[in-house]
N, C-alpha and C. Protein backbone atom coordinates (compact mmCIF):
# COMPACT_ATOMS: atom_id res chain seq x y z
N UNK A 1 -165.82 -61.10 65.44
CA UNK A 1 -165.11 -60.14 64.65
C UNK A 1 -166.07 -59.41 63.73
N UNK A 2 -165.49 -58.36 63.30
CA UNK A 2 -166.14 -57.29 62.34
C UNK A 2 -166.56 -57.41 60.93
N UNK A 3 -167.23 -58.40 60.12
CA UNK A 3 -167.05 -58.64 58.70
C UNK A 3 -167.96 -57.86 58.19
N UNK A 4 -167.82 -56.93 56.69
CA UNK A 4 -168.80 -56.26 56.36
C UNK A 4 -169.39 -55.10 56.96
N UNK A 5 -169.07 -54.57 57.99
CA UNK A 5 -170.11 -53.66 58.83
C UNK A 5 -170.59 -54.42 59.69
N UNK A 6 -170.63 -55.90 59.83
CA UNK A 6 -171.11 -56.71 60.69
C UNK A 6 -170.83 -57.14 62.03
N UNK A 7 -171.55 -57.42 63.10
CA UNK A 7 -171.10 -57.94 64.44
C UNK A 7 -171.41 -58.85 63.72
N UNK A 8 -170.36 -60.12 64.01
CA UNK A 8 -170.74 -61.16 63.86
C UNK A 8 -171.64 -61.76 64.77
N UNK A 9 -172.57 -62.40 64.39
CA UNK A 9 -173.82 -63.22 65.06
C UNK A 9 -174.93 -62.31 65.74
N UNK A 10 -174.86 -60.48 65.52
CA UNK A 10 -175.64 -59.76 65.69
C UNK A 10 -176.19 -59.22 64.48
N UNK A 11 -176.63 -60.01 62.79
CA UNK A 11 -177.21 -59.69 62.10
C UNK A 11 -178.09 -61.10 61.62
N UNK A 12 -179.23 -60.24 61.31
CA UNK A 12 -179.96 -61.74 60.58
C UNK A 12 -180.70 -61.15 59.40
N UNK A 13 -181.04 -61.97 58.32
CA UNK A 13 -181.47 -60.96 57.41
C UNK A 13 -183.19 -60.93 57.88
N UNK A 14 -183.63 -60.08 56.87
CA UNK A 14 -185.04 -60.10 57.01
C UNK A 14 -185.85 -60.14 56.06
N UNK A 15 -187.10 -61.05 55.88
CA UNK A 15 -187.37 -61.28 54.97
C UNK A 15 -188.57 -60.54 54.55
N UNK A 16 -188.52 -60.38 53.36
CA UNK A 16 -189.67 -59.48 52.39
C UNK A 16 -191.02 -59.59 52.89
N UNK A 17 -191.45 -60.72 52.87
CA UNK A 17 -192.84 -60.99 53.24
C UNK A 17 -193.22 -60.60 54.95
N UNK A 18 -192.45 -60.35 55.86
CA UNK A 18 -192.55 -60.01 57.13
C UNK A 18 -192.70 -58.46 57.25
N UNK A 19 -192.44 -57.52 56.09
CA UNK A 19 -192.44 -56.21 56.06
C UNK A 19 -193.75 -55.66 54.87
N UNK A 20 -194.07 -56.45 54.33
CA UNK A 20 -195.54 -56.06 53.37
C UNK A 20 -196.24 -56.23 54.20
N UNK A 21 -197.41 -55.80 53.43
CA UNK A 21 -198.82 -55.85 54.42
C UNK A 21 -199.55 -57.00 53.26
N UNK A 22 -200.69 -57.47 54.36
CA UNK A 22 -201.49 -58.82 53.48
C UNK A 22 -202.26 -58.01 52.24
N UNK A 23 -202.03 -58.05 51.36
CA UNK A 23 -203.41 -57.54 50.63
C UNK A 23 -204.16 -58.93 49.66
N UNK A 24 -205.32 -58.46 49.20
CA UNK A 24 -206.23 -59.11 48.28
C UNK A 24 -207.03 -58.14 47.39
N UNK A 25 -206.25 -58.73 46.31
CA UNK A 25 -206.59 -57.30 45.03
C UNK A 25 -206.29 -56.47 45.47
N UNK A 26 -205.04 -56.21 45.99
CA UNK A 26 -204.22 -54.80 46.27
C UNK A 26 -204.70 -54.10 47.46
N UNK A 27 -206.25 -54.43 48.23
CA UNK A 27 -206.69 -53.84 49.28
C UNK A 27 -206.30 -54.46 50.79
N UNK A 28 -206.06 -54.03 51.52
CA UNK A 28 -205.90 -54.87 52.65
C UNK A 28 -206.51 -55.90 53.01
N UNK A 29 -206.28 -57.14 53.20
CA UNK A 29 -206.69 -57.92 53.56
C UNK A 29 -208.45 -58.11 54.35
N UNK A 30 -208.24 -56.91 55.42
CA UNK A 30 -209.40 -56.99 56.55
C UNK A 30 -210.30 -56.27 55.77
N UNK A 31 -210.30 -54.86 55.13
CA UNK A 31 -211.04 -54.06 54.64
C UNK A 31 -211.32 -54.78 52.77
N UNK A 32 -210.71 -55.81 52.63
CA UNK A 32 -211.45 -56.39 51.22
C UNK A 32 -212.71 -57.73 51.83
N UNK A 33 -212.01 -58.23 53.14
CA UNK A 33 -213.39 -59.32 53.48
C UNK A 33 -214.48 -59.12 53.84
N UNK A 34 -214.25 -57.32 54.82
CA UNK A 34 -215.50 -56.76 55.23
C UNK A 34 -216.37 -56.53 53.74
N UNK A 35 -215.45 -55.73 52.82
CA UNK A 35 -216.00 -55.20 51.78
C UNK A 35 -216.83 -56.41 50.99
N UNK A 36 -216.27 -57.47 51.00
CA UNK A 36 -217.23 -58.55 50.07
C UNK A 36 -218.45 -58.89 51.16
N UNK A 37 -218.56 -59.09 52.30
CA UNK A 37 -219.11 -59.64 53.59
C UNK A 37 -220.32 -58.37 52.90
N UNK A 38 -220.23 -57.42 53.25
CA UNK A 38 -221.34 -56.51 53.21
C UNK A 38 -221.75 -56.36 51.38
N UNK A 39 -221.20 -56.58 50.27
CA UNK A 39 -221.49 -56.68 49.05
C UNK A 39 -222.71 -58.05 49.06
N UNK A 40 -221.89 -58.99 49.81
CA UNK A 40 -222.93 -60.29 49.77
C UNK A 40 -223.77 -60.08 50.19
N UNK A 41 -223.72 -59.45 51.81
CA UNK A 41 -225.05 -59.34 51.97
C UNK A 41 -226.26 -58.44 51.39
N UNK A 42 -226.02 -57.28 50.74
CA UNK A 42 -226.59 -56.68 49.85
C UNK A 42 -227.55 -57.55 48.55
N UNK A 43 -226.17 -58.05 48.45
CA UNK A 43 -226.63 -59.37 46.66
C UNK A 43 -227.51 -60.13 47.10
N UNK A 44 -226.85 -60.55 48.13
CA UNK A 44 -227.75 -62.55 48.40
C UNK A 44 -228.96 -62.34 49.13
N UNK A 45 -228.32 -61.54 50.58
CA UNK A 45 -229.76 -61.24 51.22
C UNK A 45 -230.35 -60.09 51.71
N UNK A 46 -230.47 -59.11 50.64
CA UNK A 46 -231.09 -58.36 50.19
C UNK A 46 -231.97 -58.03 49.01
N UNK A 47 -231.23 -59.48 47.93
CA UNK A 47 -231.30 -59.42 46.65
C UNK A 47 -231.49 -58.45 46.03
N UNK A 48 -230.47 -57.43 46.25
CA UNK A 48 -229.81 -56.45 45.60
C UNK A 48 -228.64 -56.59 44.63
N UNK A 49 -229.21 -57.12 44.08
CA UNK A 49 -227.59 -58.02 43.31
C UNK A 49 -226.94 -56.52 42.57
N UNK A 50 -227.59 -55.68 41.70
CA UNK A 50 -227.00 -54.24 41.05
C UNK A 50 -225.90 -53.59 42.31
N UNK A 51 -226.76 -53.27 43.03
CA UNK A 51 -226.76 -52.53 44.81
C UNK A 51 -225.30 -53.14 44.96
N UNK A 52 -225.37 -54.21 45.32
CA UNK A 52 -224.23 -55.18 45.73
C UNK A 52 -222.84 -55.21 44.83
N UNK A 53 -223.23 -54.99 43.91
CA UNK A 53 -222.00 -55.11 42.87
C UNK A 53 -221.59 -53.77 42.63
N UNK A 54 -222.28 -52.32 42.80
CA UNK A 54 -221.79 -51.50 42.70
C UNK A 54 -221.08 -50.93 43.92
N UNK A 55 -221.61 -51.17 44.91
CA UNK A 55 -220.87 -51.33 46.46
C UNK A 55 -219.56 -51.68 46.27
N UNK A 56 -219.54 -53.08 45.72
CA UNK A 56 -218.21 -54.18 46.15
C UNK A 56 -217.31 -53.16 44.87
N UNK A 57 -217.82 -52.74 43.92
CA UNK A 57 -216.67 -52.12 43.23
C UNK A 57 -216.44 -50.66 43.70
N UNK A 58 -217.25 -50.00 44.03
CA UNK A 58 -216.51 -48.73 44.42
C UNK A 58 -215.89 -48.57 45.49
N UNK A 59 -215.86 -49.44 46.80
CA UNK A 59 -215.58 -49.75 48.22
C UNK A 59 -214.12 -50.50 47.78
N UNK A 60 -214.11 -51.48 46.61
CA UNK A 60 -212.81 -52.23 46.56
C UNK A 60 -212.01 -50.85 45.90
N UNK A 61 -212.25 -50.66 45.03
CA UNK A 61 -211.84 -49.22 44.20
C UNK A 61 -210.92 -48.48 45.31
N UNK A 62 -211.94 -47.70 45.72
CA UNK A 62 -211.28 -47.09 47.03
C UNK A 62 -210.51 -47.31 47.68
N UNK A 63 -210.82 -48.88 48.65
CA UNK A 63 -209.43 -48.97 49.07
C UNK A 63 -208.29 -49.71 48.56
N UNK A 64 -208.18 -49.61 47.67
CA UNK A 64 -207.22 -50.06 46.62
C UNK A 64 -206.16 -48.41 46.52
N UNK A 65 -206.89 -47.78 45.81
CA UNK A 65 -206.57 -45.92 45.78
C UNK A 65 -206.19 -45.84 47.04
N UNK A 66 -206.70 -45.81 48.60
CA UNK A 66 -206.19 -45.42 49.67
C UNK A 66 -204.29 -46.22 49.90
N UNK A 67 -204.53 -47.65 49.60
CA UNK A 67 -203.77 -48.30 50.16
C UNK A 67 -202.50 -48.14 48.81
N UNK A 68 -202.52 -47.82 47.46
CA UNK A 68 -201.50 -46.66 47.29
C UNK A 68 -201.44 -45.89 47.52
N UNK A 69 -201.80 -45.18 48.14
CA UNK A 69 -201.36 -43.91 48.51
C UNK A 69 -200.93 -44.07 50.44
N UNK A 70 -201.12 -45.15 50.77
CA UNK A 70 -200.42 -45.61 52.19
C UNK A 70 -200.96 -46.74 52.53
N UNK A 71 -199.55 -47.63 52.73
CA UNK A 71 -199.94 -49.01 53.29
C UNK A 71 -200.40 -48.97 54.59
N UNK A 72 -200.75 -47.63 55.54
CA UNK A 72 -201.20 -48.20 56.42
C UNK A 72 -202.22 -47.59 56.95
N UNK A 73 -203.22 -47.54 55.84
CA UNK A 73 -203.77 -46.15 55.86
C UNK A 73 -204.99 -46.60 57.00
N UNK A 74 -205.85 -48.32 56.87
CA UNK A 74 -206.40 -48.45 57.87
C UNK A 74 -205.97 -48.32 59.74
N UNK A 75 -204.83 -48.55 59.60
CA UNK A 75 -204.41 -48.30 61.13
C UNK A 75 -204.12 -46.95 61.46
N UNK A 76 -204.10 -45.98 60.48
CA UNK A 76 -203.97 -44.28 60.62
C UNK A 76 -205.93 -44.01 60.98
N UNK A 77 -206.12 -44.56 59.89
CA UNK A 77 -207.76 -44.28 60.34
C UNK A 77 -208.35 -44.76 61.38
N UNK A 78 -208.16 -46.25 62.16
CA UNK A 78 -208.68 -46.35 63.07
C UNK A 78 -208.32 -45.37 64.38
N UNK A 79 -206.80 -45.28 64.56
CA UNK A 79 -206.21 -44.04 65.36
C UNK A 79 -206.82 -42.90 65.12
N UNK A 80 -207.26 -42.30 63.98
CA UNK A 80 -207.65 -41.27 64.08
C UNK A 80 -209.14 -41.27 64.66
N UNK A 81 -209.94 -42.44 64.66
CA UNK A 81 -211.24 -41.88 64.85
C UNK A 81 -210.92 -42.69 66.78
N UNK A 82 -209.97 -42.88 67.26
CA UNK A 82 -210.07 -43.45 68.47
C UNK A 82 -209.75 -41.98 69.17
N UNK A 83 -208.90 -40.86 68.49
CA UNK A 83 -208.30 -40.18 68.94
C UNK A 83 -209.21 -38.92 69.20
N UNK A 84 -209.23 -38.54 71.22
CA UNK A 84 -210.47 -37.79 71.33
C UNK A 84 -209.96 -36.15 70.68
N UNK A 85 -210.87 -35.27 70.95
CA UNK A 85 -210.79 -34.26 69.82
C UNK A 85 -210.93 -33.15 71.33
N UNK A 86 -209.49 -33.04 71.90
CA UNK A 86 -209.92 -32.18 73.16
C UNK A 86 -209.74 -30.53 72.66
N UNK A 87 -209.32 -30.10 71.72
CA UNK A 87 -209.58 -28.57 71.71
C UNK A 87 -210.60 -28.29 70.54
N UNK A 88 -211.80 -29.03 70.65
CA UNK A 88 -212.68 -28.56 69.38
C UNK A 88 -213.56 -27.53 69.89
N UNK A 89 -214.39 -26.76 69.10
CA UNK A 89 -214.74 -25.48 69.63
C UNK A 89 -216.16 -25.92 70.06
C-alpha cells in the first residue's frame, strides 16, 4: 500500500555519509595525500624543508578553494584533460 508518497518496501533511506565526498582538511582525500607525498618529499628528501612547506600550503590552499567551489572538481579535471581536443585550430 501507499503510505506517505511511499511504495511500500520500494523506499530506503539514504545515508549522509554515502553522498559526501572523503575530504582531509576540506581537500579531497586523493589530492591532500599526493599533496603531502610530494611536500615530504621536497622537506625530507630534498631537504627543502622552506620549499616543502610552502608547496604543502599553497597546493593544500588551493585545493581546499577548488573543492568549495565544487566537490567534484578533481573528476571534472581529470575528464577534462582525458578529453581529446578534436576541433582545435
Amino acid at each position: 500500500m501507499v503510505s506517505g508518497g511511499h511504495i511500500e518496501g520500494f523506499a530506503i533511506p539514504v545515508r549522509r555519509s554515502l553522498t559526501e565526498p572523503i575530504l582531509l582538511g576540506g581537500a579531497p582525500r586523493s589530492v591532500a595525500i599526493v599533496n603531502g607525498t610530494l611536500a615530504a618529499a621536497l622537506g625530507l628528501g630534498l631537504q627543502l624543508w622552506v620549499v616543502g612547506i610552502f608547496y604543502w600550503l599553497i597546493a593544500h590552499a588551493l585545493a581546499v578553494f577548488m573543492t568549495k567551489r565544487d566537490d567534484q572538481f578533481l573528476e571534472v579535471l581529470i575528464r577534462h584533460i582525458r578529453h581529446k581536443g578534436y576541433l582545435q585550430c
